[in-house]
C-alpha atoms as a PDB file:
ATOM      1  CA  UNK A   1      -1.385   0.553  -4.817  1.00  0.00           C
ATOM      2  CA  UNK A   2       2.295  -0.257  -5.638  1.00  0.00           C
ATOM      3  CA  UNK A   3       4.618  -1.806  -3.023  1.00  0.00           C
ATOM      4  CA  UNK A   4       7.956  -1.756  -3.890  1.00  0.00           C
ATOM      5  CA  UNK A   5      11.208  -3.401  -1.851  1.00  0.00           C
ATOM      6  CA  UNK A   6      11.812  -0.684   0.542  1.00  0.00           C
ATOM      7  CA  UNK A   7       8.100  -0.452   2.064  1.00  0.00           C
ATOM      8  CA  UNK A   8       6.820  -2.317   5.091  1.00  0.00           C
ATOM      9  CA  UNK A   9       3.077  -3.510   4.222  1.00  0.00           C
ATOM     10  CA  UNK A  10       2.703  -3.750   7.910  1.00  0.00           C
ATOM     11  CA  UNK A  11       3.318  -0.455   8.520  1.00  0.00           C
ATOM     12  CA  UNK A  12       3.465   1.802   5.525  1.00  0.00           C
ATOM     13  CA  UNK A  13       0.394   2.942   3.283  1.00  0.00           C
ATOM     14  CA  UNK A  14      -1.993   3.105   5.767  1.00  0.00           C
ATOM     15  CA  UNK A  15      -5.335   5.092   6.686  1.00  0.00           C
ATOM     16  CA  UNK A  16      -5.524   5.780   9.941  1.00  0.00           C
ATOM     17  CA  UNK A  17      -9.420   6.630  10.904  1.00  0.00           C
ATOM     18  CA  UNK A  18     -10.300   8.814  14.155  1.00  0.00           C
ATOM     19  CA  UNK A  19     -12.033   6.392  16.711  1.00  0.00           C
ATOM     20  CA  UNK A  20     -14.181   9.900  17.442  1.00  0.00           C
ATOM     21  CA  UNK A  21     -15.717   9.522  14.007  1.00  0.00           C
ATOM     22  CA  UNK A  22     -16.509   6.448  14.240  1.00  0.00           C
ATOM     23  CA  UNK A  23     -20.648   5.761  16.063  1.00  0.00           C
ATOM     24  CA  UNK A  24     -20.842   3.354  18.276  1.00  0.00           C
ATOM     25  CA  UNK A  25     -23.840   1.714  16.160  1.00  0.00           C
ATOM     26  CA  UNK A  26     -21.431   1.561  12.883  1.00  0.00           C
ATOM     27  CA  UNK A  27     -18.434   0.063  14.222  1.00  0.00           C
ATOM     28  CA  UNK A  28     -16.789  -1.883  11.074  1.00  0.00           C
ATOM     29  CA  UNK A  29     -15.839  -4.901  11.210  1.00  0.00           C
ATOM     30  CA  UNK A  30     -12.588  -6.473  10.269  1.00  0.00           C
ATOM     31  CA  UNK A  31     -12.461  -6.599   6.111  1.00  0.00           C
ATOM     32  CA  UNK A  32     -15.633  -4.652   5.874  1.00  0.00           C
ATOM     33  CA  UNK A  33     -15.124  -1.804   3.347  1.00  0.00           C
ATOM     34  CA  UNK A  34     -15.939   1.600   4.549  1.00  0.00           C
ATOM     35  CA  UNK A  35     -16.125   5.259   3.179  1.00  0.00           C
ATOM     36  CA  UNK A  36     -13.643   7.680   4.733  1.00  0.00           C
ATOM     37  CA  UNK A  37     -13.176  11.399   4.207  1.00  0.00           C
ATOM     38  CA  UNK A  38      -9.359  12.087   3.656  1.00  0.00           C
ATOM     39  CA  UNK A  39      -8.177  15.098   6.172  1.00  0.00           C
ATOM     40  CA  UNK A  40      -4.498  14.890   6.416  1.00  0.00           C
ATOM     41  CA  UNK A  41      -1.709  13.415   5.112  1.00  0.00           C
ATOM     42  CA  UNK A  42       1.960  12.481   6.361  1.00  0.00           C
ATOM     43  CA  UNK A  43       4.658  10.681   4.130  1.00  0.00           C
ATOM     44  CA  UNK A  44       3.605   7.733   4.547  1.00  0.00           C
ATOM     45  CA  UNK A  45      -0.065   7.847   6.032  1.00  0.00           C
ATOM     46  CA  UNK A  46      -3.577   9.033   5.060  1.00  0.00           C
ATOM     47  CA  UNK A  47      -5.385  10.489   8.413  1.00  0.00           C
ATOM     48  CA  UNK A  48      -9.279  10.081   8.019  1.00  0.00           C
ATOM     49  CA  UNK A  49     -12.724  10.258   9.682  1.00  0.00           C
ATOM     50  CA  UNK A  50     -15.654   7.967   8.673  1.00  0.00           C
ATOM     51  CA  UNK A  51     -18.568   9.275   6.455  1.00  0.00           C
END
């Protein structure tokens, strides 16, 4: 992924994952890679659900 001077790394580029799809027994944890089924997009964000 390319950041360039007028994005926000905070903010921008993100994937946003429904908490709905997410089972209680396979919460990740923070900097554990996951595999997410893209379902939306928005100009800046990718909208998924865990698989």
């Amino acid at each position: 992924m390319k950041i360039s001077e007028y994005d926000s790394p905070e903010i921008d580029n993100d994937v946003l994952i429904s908490a709905l799809s997410i089972q209680k027994s396979k919460m990740p944890q923070t900097g554990e890679f996951i595999n997410v089924k893209i379902i939306s997009a928005e100009n800046y964000d990718l909208f998924g659900k865990m698989i």
